[in-house]
Protein backbone atom coordinates (compact mmCIF):
# COMPACT_ATOMS: atom_id res chain seq x y z
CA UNK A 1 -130.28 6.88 165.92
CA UNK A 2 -128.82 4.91 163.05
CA UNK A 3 -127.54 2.14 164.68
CA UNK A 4 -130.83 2.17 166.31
CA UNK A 5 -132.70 1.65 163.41
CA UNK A 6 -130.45 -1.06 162.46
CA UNK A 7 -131.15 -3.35 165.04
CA UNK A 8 -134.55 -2.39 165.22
CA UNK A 9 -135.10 -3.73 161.84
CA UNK A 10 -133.09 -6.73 162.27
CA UNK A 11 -135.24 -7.48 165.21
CA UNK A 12 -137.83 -8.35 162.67
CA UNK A 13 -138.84 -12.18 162.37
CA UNK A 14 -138.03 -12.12 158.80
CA UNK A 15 -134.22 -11.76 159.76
CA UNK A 16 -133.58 -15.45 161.42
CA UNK A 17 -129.52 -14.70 161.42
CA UNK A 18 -127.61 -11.76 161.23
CA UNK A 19 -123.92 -10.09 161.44
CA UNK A 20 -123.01 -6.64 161.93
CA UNK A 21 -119.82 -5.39 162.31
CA UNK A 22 -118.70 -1.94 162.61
CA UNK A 23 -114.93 -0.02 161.27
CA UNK A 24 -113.80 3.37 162.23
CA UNK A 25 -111.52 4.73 159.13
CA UNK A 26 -109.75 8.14 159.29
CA UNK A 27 -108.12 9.96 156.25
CA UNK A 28 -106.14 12.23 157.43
CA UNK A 29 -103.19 14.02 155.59
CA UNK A 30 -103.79 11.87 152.80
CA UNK A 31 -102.81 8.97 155.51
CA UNK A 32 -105.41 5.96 156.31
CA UNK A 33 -105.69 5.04 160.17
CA UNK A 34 -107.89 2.69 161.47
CA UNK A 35 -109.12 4.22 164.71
CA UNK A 36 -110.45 1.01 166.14
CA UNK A 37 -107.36 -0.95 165.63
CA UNK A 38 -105.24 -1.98 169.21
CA UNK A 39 -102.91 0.37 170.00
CA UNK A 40 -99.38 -1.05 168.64
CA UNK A 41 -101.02 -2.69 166.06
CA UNK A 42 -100.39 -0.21 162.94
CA UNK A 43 -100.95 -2.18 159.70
CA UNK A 44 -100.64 -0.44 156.69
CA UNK A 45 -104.29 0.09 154.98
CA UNK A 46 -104.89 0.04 151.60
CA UNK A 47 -108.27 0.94 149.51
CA UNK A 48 -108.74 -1.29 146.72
CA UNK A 49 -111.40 -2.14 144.29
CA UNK A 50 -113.28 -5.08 143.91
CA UNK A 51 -116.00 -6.90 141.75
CA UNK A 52 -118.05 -6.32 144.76
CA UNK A 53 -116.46 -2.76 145.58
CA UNK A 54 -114.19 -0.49 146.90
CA UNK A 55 -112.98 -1.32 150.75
CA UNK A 56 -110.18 -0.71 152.79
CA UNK A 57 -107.46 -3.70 153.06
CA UNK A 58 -105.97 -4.20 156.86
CA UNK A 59 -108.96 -1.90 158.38
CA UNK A 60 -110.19 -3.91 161.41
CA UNK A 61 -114.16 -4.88 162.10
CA UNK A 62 -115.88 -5.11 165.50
CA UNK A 63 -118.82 -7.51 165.81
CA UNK A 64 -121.29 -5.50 167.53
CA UNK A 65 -125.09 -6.49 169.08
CA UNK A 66 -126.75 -3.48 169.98
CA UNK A 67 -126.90 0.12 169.28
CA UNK A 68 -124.72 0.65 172.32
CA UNK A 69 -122.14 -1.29 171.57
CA UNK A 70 -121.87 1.00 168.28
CA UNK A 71 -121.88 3.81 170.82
CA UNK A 72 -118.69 2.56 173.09
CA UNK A 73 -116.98 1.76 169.55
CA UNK A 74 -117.48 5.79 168.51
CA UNK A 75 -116.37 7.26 171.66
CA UNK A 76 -113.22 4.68 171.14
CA UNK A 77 -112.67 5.69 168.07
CA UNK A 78 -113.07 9.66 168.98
CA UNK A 79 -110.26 9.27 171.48
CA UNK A 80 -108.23 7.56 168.64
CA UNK A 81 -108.50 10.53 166.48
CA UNK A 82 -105.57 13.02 165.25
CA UNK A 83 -106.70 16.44 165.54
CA UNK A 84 -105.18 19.39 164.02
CA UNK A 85 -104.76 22.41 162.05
CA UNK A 86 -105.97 22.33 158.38
């Protein structure tokens, strides 16, 4: 529903041009994985701080259109997941 309201609001006329991209970050065993990355592809992430902020160095970003595109990227990302016993 998030994504949903996202695009609904950028669907207003006072947003001529717009950009959204989406990134699927994990933390998991005090490891960073980037679960939208290609498989193969392992670069090493790194959080860092910024004037602007804190973001994750090497994590990939998906343009995305729709709320449904955010959808396939989630079940992606799911599948990408490490599971196990905490």
């Amino acid at each position: 529903r998030s994504a949903e309201a996202i695009f609904r609001t950028l669907r207003r006329k006072k947003y001529e041009s717009y950009k959204v991209t989406c990134s699927y970050l994990e933390i998991y065993n005090e490891e960073l994985c980037d679960l939208l990355a290609e498989r193969g592809t392992a670069t090493k992430l790194e959080i860092m701080n910024s004037r602007t902020g804190t973001f994750c160095r090497g994590l990939s970003e998906k343009d995305v259109t729709n709320s449904e595109d955010v959808l396939k990227l989630m079940v992606q990302a799911e599948q990408s997941r490490r599971i196990g016993e905490t």
